[in-house]
C-alpha atoms as a PDB file:
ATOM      1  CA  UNK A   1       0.000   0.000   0.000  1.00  0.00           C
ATOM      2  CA  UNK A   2       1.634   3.606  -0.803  1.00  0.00           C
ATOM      3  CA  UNK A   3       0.655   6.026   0.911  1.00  0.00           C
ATOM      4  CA  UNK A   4       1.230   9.653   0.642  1.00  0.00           C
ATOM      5  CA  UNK A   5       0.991  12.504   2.842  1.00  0.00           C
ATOM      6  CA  UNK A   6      -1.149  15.513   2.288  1.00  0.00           C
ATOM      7  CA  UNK A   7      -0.012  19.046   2.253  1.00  0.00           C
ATOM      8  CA  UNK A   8      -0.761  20.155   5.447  1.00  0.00           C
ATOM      9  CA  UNK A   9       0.648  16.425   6.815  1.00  0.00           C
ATOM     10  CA  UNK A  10       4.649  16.423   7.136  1.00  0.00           C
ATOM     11  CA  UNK A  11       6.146  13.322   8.634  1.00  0.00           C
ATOM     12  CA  UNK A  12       8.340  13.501  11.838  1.00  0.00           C
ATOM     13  CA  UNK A  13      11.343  10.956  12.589  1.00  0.00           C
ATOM     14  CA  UNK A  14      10.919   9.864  15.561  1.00  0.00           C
ATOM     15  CA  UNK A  15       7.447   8.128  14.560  1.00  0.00           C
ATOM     16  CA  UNK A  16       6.893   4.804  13.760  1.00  0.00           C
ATOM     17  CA  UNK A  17       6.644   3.819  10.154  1.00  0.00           C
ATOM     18  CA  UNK A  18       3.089   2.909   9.503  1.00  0.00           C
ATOM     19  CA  UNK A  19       2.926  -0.703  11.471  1.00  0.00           C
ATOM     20  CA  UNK A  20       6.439  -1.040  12.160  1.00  0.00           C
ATOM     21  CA  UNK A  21       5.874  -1.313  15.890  1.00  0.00           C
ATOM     22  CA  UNK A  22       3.284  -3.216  15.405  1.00  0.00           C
ATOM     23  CA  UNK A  23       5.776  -5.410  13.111  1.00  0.00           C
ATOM     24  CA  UNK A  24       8.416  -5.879  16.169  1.00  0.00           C
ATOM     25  CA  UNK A  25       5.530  -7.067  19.074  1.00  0.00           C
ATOM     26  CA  UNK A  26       3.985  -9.299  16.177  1.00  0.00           C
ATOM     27  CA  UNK A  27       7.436 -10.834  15.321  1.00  0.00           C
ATOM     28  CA  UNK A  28       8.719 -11.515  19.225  1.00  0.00           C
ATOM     29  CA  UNK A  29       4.949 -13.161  19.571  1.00  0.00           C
ATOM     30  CA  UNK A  30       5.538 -15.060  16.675  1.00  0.00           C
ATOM     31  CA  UNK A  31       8.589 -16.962  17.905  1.00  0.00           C
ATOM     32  CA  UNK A  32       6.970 -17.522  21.658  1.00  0.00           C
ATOM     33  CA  UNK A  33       4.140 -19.153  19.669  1.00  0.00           C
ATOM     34  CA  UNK A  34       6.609 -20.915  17.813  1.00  0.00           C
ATOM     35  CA  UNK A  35       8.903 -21.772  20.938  1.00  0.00           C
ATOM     36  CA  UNK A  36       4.986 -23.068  22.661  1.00  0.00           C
ATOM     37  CA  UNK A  37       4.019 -25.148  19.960  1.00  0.00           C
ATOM     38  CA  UNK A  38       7.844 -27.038  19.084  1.00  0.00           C
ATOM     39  CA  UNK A  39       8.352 -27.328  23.563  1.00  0.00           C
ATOM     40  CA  UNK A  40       8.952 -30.987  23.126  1.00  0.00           C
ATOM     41  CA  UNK A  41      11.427 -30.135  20.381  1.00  0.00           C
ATOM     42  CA  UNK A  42      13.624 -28.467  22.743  1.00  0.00           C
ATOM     43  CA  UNK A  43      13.214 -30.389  25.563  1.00  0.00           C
ATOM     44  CA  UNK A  44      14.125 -33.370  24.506  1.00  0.00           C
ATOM     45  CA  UNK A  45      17.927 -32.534  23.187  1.00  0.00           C
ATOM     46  CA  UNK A  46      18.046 -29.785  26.543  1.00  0.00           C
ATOM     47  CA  UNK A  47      17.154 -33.293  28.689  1.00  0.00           C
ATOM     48  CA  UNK A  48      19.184 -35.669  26.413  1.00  0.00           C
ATOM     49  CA  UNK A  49      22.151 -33.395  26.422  1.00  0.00           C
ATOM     50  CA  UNK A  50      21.860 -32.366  30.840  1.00  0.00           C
ATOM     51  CA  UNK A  51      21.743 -36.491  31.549  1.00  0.00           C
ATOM     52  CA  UNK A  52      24.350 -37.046  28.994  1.00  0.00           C
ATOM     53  CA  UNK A  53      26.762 -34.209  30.956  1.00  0.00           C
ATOM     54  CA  UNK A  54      25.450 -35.113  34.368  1.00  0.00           C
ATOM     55  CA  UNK A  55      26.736 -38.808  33.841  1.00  0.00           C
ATOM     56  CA  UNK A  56      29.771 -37.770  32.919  1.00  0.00           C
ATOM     57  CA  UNK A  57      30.226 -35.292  35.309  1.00  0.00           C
ATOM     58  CA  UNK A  58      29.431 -38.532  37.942  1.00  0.00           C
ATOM     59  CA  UNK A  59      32.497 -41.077  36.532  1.00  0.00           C
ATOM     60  CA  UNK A  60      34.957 -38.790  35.904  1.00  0.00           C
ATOM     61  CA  UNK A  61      37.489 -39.296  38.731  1.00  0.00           C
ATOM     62  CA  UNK A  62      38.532 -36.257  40.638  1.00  0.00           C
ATOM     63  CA  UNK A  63      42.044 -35.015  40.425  1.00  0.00           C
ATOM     64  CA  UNK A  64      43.848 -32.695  43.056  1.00  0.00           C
ATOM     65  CA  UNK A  65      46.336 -29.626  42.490  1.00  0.00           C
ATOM     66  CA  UNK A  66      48.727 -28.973  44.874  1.00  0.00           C
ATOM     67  CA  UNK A  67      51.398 -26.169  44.736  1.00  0.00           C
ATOM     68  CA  UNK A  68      53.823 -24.705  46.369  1.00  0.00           C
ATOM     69  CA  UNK A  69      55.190 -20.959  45.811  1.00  0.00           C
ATOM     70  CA  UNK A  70      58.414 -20.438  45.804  1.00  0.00           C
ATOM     71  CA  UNK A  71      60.463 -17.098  45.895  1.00  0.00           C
ATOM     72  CA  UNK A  72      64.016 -16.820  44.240  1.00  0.00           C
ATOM     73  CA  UNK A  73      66.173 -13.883  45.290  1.00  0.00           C
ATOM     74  CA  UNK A  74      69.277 -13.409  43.449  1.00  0.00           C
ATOM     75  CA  UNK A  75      72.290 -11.838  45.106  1.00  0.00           C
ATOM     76  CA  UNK A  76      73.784  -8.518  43.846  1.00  0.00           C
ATOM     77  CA  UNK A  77      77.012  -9.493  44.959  1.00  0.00           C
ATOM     78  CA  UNK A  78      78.303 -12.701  44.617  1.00  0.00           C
ATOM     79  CA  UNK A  79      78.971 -14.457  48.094  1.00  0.00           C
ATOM     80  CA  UNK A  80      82.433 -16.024  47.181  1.00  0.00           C
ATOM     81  CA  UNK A  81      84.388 -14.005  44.235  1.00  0.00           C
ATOM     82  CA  UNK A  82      86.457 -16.596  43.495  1.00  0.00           C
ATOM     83  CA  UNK A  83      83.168 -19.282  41.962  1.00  0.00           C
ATOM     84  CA  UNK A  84      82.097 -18.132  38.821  1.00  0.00           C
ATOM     85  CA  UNK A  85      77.993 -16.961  39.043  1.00  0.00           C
ATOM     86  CA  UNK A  86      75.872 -18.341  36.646  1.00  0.00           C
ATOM     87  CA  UNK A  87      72.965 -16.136  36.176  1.00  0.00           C
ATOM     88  CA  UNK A  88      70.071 -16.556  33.415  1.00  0.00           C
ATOM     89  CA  UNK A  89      69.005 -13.373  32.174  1.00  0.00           C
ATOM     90  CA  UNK A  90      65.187 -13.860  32.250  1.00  0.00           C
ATOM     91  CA  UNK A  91      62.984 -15.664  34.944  1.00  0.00           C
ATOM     92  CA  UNK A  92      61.572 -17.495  32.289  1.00  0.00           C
ATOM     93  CA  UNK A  93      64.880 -19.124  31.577  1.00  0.00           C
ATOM     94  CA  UNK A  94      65.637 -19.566  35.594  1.00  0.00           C
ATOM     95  CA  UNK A  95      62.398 -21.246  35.406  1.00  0.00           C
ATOM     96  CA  UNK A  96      63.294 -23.295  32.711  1.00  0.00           C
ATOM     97  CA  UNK A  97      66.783 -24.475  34.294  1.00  0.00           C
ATOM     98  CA  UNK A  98      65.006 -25.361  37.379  1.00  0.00           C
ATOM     99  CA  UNK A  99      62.733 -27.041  35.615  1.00  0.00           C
ATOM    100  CA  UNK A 100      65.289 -28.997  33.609  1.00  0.00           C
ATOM    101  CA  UNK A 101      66.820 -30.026  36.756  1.00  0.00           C
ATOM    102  CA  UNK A 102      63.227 -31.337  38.413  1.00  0.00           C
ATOM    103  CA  UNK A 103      62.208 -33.408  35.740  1.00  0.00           C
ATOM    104  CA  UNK A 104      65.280 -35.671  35.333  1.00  0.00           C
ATOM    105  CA  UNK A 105      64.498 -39.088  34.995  1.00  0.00           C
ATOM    106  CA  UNK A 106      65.783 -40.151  38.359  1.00  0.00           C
ATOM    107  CA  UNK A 107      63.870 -37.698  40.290  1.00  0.00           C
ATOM    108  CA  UNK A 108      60.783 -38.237  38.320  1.00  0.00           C
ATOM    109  CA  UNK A 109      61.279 -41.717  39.373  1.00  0.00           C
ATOM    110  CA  UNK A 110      62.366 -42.133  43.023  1.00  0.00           C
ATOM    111  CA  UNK A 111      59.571 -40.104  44.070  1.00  0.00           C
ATOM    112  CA  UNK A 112      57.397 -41.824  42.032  1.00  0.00           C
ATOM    113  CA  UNK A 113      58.962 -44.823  43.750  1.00  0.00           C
ATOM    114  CA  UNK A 114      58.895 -43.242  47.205  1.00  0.00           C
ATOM    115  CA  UNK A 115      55.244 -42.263  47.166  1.00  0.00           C
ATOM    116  CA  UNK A 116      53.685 -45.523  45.397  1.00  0.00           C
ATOM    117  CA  UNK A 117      52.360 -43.360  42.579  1.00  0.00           C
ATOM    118  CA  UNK A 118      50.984 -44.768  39.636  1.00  0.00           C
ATOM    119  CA  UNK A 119      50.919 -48.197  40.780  1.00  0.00           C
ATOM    120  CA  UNK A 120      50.069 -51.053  37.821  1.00  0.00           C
ATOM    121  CA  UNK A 121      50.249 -48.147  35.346  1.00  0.00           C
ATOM    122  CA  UNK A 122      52.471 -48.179  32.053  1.00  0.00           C
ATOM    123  CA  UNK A 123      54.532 -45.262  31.424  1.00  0.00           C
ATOM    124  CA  UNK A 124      55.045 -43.669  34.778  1.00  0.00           C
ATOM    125  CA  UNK A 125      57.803 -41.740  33.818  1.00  0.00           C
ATOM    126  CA  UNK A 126      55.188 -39.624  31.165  1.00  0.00           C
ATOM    127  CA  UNK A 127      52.439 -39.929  33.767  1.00  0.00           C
ATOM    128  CA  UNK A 128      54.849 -38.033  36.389  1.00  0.00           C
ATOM    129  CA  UNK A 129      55.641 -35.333  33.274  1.00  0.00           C
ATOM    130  CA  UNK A 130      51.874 -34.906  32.759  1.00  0.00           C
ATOM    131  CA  UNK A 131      51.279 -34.690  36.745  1.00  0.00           C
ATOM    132  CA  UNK A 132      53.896 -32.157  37.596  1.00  0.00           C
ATOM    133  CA  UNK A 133      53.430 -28.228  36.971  1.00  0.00           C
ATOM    134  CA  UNK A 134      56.095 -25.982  37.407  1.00  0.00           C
ATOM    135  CA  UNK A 135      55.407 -22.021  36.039  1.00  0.00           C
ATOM    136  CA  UNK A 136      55.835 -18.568  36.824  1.00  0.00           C
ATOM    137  CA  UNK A 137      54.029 -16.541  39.190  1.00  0.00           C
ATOM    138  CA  UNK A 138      53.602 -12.857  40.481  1.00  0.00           C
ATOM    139  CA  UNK A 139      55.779 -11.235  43.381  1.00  0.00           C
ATOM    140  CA  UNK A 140      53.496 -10.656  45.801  1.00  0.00           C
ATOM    141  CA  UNK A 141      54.396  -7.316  47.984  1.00  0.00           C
ATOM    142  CA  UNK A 142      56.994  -4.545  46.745  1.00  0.00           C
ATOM    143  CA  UNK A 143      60.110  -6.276  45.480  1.00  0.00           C
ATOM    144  CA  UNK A 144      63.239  -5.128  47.518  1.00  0.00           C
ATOM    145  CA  UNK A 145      65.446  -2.808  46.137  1.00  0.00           C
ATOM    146  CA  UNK A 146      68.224  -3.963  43.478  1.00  0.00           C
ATOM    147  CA  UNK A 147      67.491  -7.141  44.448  1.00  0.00           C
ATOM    148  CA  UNK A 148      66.171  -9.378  41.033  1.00  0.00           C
ATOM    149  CA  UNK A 149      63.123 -11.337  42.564  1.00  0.00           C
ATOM    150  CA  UNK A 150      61.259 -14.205  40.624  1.00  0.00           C
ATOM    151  CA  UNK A 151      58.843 -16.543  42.221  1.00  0.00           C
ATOM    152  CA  UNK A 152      57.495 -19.923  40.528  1.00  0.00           C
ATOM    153  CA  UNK A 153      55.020 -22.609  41.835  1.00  0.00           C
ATOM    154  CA  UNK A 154      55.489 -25.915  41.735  1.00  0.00           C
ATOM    155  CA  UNK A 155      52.800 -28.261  41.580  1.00  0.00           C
ATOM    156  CA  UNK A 156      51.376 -31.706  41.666  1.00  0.00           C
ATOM    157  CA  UNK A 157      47.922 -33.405  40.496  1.00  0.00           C
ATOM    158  CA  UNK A 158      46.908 -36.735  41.222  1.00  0.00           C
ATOM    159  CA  UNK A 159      43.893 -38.422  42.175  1.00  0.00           C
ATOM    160  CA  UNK A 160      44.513 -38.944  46.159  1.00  0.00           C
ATOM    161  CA  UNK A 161      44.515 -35.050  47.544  1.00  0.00           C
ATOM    162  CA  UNK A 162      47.205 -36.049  50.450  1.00  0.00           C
ATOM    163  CA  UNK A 163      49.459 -37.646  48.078  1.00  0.00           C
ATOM    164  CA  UNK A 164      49.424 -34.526  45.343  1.00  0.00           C
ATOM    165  CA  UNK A 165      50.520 -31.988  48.943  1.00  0.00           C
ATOM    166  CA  UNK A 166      53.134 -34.800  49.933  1.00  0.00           C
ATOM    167  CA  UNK A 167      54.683 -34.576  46.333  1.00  0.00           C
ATOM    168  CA  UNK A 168      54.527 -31.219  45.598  1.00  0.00           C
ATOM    169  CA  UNK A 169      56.209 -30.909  49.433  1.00  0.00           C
ATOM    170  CA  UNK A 170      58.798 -32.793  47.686  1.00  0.00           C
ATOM    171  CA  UNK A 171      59.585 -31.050  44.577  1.00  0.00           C
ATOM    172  CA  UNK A 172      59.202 -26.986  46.291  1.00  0.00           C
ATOM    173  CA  UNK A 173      62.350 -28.934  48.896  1.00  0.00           C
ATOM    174  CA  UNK A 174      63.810 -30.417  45.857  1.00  0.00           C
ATOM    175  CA  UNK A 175      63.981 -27.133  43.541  1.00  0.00           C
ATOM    176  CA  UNK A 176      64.922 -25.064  46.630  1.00  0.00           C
ATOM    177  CA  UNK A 177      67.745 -27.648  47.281  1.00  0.00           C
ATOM    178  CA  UNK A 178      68.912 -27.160  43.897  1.00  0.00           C
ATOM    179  CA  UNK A 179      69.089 -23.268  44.606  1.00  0.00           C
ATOM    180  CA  UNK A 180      71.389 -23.659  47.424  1.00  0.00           C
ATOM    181  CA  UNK A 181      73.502 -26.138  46.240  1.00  0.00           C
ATOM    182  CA  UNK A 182      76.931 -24.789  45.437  1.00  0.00           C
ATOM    183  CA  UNK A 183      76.566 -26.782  42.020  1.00  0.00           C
ATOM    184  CA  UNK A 184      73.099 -25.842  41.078  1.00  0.00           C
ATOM    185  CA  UNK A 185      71.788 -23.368  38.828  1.00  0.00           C
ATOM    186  CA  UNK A 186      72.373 -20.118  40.062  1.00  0.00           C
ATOM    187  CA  UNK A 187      73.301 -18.941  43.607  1.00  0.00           C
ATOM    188  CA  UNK A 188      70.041 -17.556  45.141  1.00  0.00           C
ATOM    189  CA  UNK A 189      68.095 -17.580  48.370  1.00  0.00           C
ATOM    190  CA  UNK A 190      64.889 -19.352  48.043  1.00  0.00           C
ATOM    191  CA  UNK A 191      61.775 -19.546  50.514  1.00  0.00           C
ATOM    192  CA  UNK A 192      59.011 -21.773  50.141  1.00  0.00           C
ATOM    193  CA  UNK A 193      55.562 -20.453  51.057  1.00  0.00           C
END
């Protein structure tokens, strides 16, 4: 229908279009009488789909994260002039040299030895890789002055929660360990929180 407005009419913006509000309510009313009639439709996937999670959510076997936070300050002096200092230049790559130094084979092993973990499994040595998490995390509280400060967590998952805090225990000792070792990785003083 065209329609056309008289000479004493003059149209204004912020009116409707002939029927277009009537256009939106129509259209929203549409789809609820739509969403009324096709109910089944979407209740069965919604209910097929919730028990489908639900059961899955049920067998899945919980796993627990422990971590321990540990805080590496660097000297600026070295404490005995005559022993070189090696220093990495990042705390990514301090992070990555401690981590080097966790995940050896042996260590991986005797404490997978020491704590029973994995027992009748395959492939423990790639089970402890997947289990342990070592990564960088924030200073917390103003670092001291010229003082480089990088802190890192180390953690363990695994499936009994007293065994993951008994092996992460473990590996914040063993990476501090390496820290104050006169052979290890860089000369620092560590704390674990």
């Amino acid at each position: 229908m065209l329609q056309t407005l008289g000479s004493n009419e003059s149209y204004r913006s912020g009116e409707p279009a002939s029927g277009e509000g009537h256009d939106q309510s129509l259209n929203f009313s549409h789809y609820l009488d739509i969403a009324k009639r096709r109910f089944f439709y979407f209740l069965l996937p919604f209910g097929l789909i919730s028990i489908l999670g639900l059961y899955l959510a049920a067998i899945q076997k919980p796993n627990y994260l422990s971590e321990g936070k540990i805080l590496v300050e660097s000297p600026v002096i070295a404490p005995d002039p005559m022993r070189p200092v090696v220093t990495a230049t990042t705390a990514n790559e301090r992070i990555q040299l401690i981590q080097q130094r966790v995940m050896t084979r042996d260590n991986l092993l005797s404490i997978a030895n020491k704590f029973g973990l994995f027992p009748q499994q395959s492939g423990i040595l790639d089970l402890m890789r997947q289990s342990v998490q070592i990564k960088p995390s924030e200073v917390d509280g103003p670092p001291r002055q010229g003082t480089p400060t990088i802190a890192f967590t180390v953690g363990f998952e695994y499936g009994i929660p007293e065994l993951a805090m008994r092996v992460a225990s473990e590996y914040s000792l063993l990476s501090r360990d390496l820290s104050e070792n006169p052979g290890a990785i860089f000369p620092a003083t560590m704390w674990v929180m």
